[in-house]
C-alpha atoms as a PDB file:
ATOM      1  CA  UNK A   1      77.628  -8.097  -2.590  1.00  0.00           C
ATOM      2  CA  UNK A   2      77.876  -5.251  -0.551  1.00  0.00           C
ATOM      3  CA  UNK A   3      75.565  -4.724   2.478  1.00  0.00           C
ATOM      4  CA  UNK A   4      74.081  -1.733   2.951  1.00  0.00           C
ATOM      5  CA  UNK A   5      73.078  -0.466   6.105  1.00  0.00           C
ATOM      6  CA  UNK A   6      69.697   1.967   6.345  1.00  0.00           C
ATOM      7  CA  UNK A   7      68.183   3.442   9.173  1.00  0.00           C
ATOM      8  CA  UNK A   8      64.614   2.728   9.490  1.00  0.00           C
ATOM      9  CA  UNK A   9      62.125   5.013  10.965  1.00  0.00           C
ATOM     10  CA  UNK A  10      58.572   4.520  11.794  1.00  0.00           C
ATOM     11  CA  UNK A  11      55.412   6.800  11.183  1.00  0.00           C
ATOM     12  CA  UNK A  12      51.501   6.528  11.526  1.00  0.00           C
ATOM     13  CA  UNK A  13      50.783   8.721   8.752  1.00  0.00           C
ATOM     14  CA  UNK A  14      53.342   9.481   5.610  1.00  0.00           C
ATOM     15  CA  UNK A  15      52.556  12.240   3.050  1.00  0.00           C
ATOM     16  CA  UNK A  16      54.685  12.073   0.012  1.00  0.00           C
ATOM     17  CA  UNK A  17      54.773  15.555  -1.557  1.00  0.00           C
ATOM     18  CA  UNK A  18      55.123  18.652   0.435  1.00  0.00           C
ATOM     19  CA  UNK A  19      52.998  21.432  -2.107  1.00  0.00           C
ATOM     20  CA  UNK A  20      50.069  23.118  -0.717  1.00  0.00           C
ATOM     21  CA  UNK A  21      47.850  19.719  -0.731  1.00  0.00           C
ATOM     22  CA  UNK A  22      50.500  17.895   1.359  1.00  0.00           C
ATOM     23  CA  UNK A  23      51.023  20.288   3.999  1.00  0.00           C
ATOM     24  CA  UNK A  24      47.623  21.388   4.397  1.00  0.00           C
ATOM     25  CA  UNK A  25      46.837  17.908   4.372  1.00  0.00           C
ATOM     26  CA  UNK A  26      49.356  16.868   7.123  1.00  0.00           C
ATOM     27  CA  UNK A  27      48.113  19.978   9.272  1.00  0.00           C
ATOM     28  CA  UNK A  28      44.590  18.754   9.206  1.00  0.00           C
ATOM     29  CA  UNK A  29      45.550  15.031   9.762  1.00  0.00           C
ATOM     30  CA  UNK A  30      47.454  16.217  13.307  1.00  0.00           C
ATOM     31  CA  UNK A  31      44.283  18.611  14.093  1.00  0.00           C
ATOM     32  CA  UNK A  32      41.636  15.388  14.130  1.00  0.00           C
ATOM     33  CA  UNK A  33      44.366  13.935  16.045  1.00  0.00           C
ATOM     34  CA  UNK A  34      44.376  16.110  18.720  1.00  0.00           C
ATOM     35  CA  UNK A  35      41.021  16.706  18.781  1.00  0.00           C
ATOM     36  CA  UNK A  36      40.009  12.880  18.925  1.00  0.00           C
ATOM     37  CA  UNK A  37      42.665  11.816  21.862  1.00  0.00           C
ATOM     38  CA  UNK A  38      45.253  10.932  19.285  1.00  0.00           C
ATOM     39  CA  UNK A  39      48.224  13.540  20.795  1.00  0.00           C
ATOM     40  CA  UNK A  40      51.038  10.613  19.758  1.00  0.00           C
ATOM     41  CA  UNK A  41      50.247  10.179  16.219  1.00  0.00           C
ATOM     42  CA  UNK A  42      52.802  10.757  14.287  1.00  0.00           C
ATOM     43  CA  UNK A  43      53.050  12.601  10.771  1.00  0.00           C
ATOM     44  CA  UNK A  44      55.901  12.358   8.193  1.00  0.00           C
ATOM     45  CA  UNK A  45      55.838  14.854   4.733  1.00  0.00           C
ATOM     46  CA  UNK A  46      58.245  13.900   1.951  1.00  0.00           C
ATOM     47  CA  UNK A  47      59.570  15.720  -0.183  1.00  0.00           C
ATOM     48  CA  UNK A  48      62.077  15.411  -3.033  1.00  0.00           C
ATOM     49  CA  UNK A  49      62.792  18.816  -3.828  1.00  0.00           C
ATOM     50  CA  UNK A  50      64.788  21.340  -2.133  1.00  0.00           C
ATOM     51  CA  UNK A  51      61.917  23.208  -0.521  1.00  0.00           C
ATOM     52  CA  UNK A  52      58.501  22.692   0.810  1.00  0.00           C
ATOM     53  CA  UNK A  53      55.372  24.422  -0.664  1.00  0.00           C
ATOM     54  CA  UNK A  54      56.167  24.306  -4.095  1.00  0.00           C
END
């Protein structure tokens, strides 16, 4: 069996699905953040289309 390598990335926070809901969604998530001493949290969107905000 083949052994496939995969790079591995970590987040605090992952939104699957980048529409309106996701975005606005990951926006708001880094705004409490910030405003509650959280400036390192991190914040991934996925998205399996081409584009965002579909």
């Amino acid at each position: 069996m083949e052994h496939i390598e995969r790079e591995a990335m970590e987040f605090d926070v992952v939104i699957v699905g980048a529409g309106p809901s996701g975005l606005s969604a990951a926006i708001k998530i880094r705004q409490l953040a910030i405003e509650n001493n959280l400036p390192d949290l991190s914040v991934c969107v996925v998205e399996k289309g081409s584009e965002v905000g579909a």
